[in-house]
PDB file of N, CA and C in Angstrom:
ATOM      1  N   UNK A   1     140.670 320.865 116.124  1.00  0.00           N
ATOM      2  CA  UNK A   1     141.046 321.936 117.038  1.00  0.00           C
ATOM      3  C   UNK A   1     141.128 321.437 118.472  1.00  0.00           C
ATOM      4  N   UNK A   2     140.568 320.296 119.023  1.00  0.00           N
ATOM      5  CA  UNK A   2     140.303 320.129 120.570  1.00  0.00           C
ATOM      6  C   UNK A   2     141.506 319.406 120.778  1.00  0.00           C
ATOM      7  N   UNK A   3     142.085 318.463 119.618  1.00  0.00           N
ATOM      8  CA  UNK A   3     143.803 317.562 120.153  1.00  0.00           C
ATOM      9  C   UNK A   3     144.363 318.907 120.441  1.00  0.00           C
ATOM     10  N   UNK A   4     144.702 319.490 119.314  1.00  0.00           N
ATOM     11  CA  UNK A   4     145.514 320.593 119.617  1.00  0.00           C
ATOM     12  C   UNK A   4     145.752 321.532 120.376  1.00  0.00           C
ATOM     13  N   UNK A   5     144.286 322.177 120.985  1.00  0.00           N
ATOM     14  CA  UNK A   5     143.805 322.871 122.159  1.00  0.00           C
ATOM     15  C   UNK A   5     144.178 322.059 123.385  1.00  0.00           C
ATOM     16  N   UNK A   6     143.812 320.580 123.419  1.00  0.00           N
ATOM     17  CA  UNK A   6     144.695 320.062 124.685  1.00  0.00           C
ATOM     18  C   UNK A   6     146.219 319.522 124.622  1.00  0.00           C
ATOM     19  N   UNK A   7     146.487 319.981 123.588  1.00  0.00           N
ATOM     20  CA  UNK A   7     147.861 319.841 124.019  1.00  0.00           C
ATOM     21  C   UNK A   7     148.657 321.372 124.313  1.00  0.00           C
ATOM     22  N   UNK A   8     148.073 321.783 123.988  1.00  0.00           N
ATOM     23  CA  UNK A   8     148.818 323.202 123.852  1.00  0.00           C
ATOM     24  C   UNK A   8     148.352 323.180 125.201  1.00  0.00           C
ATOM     25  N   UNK A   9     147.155 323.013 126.414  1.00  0.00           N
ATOM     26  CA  UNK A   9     146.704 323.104 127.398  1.00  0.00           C
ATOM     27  C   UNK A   9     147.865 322.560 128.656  1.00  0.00           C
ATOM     28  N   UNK A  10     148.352 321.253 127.856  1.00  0.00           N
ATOM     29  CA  UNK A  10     149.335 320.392 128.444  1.00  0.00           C
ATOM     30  C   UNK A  10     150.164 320.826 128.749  1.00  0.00           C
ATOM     31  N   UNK A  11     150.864 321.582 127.817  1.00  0.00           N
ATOM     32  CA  UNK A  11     152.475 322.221 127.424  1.00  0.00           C
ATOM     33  C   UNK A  11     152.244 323.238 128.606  1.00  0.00           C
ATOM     34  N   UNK A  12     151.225 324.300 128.325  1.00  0.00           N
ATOM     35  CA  UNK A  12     151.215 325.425 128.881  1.00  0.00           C
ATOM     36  C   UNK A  12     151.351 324.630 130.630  1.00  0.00           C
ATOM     37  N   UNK A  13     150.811 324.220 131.039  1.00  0.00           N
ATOM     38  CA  UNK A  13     150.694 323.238 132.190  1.00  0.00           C
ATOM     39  C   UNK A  13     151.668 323.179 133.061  1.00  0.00           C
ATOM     40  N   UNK A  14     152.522 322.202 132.004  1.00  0.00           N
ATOM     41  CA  UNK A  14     153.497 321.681 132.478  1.00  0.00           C
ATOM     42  C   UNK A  14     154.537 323.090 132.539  1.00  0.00           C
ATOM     43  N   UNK A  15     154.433 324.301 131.571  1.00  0.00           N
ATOM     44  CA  UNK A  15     155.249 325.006 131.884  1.00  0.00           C
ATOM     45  C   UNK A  15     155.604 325.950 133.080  1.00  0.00           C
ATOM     46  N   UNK A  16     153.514 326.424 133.629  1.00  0.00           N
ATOM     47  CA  UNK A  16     153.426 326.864 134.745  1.00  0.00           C
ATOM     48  C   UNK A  16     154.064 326.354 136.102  1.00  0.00           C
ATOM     49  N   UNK A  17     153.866 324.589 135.851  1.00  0.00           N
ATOM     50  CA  UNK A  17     154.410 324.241 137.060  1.00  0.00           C
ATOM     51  C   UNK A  17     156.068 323.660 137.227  1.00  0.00           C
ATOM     52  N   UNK A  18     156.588 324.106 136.190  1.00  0.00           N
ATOM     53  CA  UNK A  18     158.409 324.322 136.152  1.00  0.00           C
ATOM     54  C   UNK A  18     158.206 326.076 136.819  1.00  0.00           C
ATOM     55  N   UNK A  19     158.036 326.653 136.129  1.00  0.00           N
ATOM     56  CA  UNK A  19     157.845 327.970 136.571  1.00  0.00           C
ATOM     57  C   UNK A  19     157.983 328.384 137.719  1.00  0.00           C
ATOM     58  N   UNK A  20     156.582 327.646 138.661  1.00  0.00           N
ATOM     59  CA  UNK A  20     156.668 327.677 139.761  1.00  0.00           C
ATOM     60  C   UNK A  20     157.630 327.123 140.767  1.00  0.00           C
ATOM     61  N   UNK A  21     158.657 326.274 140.083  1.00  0.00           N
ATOM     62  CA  UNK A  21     159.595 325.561 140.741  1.00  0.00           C
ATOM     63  C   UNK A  21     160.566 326.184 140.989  1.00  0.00           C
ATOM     64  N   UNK A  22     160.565 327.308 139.961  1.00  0.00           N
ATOM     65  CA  UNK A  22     161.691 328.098 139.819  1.00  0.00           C
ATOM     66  C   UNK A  22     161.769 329.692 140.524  1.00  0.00           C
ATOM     67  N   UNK A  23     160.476 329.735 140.325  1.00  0.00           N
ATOM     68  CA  UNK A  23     159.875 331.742 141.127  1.00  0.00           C
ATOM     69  C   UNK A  23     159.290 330.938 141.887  1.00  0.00           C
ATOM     70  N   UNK A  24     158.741 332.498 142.263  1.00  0.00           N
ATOM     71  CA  UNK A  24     157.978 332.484 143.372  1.00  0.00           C
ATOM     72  C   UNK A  24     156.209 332.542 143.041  1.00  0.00           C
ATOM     73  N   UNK A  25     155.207 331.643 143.356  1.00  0.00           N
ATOM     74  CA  UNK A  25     154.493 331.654 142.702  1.00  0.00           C
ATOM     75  C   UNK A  25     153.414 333.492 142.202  1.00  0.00           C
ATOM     76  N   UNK A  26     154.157 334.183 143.302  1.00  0.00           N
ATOM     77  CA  UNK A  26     153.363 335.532 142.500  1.00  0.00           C
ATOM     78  C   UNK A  26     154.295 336.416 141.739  1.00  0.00           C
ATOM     79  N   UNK A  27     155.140 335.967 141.229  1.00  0.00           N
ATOM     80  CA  UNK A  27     156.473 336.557 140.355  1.00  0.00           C
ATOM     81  C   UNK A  27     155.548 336.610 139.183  1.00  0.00           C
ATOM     82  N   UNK A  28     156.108 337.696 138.461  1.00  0.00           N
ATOM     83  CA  UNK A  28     155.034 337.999 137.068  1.00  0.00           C
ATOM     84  C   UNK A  28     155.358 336.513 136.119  1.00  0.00           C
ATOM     85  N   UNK A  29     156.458 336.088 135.631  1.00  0.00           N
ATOM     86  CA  UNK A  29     156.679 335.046 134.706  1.00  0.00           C
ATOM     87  C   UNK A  29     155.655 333.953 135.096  1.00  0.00           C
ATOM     88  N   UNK A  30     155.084 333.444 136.509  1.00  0.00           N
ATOM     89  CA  UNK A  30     153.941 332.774 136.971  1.00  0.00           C
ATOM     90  C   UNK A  30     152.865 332.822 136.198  1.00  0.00           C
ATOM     91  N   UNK A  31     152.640 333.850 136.761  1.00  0.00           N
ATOM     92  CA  UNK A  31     151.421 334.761 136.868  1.00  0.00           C
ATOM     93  C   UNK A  31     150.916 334.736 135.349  1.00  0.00           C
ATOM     94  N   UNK A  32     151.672 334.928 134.356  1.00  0.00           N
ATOM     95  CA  UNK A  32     151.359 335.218 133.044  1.00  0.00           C
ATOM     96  C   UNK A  32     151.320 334.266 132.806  1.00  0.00           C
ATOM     97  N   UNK A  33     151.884 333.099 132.634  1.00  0.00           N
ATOM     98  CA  UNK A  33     152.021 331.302 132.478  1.00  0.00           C
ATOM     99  C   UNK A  33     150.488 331.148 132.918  1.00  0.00           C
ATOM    100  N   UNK A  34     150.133 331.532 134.348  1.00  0.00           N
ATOM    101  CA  UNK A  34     148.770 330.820 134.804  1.00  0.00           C
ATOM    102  C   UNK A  34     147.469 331.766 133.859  1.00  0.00           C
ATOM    103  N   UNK A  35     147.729 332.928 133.803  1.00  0.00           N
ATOM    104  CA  UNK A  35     146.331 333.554 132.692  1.00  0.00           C
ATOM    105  C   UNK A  35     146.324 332.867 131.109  1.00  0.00           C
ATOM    106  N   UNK A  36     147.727 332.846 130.748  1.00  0.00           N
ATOM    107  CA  UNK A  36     147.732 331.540 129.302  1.00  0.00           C
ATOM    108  C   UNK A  36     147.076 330.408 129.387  1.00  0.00           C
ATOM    109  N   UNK A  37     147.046 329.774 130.537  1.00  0.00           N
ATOM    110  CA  UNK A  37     146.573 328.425 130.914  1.00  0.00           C
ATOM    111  C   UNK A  37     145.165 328.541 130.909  1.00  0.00           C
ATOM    112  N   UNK A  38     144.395 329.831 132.131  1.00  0.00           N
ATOM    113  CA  UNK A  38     143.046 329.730 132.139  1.00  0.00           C
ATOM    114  C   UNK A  38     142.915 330.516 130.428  1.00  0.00           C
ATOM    115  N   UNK A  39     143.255 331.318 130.142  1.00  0.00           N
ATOM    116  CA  UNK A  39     142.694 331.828 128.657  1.00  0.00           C
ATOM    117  C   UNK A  39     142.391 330.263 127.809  1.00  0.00           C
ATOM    118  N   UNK A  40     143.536 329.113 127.679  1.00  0.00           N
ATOM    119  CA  UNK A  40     143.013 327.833 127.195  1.00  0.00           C
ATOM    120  C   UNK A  40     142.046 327.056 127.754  1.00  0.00           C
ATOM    121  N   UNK A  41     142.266 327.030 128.957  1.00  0.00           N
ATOM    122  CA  UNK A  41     141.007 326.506 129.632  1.00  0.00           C
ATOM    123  C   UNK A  41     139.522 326.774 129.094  1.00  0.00           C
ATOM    124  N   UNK A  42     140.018 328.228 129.247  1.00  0.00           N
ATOM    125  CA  UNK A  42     138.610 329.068 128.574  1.00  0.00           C
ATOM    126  C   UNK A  42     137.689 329.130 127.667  1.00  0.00           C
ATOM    127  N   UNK A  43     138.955 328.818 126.559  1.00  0.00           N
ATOM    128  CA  UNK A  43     138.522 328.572 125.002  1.00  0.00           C
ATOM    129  C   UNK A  43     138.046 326.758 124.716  1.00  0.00           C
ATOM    130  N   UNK A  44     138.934 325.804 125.476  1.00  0.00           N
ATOM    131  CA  UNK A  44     138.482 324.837 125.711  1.00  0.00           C
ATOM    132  C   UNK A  44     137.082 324.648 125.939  1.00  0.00           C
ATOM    133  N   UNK A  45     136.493 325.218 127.022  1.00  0.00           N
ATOM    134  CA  UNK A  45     135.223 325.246 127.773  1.00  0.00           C
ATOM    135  C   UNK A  45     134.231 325.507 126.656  1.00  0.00           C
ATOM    136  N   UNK A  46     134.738 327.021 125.758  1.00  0.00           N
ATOM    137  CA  UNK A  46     133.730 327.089 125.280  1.00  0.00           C
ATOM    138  C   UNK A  46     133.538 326.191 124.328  1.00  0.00           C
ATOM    139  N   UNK A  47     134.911 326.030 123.602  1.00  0.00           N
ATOM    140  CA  UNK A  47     134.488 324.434 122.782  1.00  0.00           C
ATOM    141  C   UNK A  47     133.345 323.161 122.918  1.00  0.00           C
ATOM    142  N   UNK A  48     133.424 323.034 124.097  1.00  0.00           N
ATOM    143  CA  UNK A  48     132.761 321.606 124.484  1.00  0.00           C
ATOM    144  C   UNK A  48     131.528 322.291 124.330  1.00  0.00           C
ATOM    145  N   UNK A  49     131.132 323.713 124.790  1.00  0.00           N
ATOM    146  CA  UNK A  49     129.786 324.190 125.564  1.00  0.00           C
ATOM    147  C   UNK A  49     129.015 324.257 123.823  1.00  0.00           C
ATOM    148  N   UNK A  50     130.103 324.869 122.805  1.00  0.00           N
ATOM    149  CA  UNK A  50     129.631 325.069 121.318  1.00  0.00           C
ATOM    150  C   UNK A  50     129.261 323.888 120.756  1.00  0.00           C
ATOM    151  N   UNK A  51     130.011 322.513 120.778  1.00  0.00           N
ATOM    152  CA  UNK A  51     130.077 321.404 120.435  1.00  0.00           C
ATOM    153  C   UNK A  51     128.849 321.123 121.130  1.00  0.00           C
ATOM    154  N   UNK A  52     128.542 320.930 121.965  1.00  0.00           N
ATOM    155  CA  UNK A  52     127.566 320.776 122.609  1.00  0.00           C
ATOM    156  C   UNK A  52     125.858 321.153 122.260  1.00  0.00           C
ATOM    157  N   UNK A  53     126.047 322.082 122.264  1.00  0.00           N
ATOM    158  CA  UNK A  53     124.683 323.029 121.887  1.00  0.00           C
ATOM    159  C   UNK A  53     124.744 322.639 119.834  1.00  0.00           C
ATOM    160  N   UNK A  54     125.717 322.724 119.265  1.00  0.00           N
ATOM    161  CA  UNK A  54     125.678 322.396 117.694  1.00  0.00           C
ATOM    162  C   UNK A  54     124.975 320.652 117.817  1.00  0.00           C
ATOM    163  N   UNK A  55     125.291 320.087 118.707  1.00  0.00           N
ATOM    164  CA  UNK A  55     124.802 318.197 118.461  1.00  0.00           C
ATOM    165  C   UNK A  55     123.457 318.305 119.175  1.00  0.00           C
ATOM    166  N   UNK A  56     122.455 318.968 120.166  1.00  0.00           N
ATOM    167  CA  UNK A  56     121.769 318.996 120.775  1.00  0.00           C
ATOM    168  C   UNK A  56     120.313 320.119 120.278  1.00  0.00           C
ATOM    169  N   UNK A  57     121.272 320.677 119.180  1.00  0.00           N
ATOM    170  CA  UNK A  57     119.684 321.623 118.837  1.00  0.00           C
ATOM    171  C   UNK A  57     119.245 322.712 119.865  1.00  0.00           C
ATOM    172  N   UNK A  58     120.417 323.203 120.571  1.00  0.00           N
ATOM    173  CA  UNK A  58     119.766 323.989 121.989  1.00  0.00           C
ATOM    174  C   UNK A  58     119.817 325.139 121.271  1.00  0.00           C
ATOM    175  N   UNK A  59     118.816 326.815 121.591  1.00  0.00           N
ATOM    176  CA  UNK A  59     118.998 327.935 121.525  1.00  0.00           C
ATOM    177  C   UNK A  59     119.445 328.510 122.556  1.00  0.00           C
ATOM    178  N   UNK A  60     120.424 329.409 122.119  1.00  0.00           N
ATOM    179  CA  UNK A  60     120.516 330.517 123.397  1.00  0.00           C
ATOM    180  C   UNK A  60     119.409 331.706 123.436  1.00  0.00           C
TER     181      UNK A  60
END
């Protein structure tokens, strides 16, 4: 899941910043590009934070 999660991270990326080349950066097509991006970011994060705590024995 984490290749795939960063690539899809990539894509989304690279799409925001064509996007922005093209609008204006608070034009909705942006805007929605950049919440896709942090929503992966997001899920990314928690990946590492899950991965993390599963190899380390931590409780929440």
């Amino acid at each position: 899941m984490g290749n795939l999660l960063l690539k899809q991270i990539e894509q989304c990326r690279k799409e925001m910043i064509s996007l922005g080349s093209e609008y204006e950066l608070t034009s909705d097509v942006v805007v929605q590009s950049s919440k896709r991006l942090d929503n992966l970011l997001l899920q990314y994060q928690k990946k590492i934070v899950d991965d993390f705590k599963s190899n380390h024995y931590i409780i929440d």
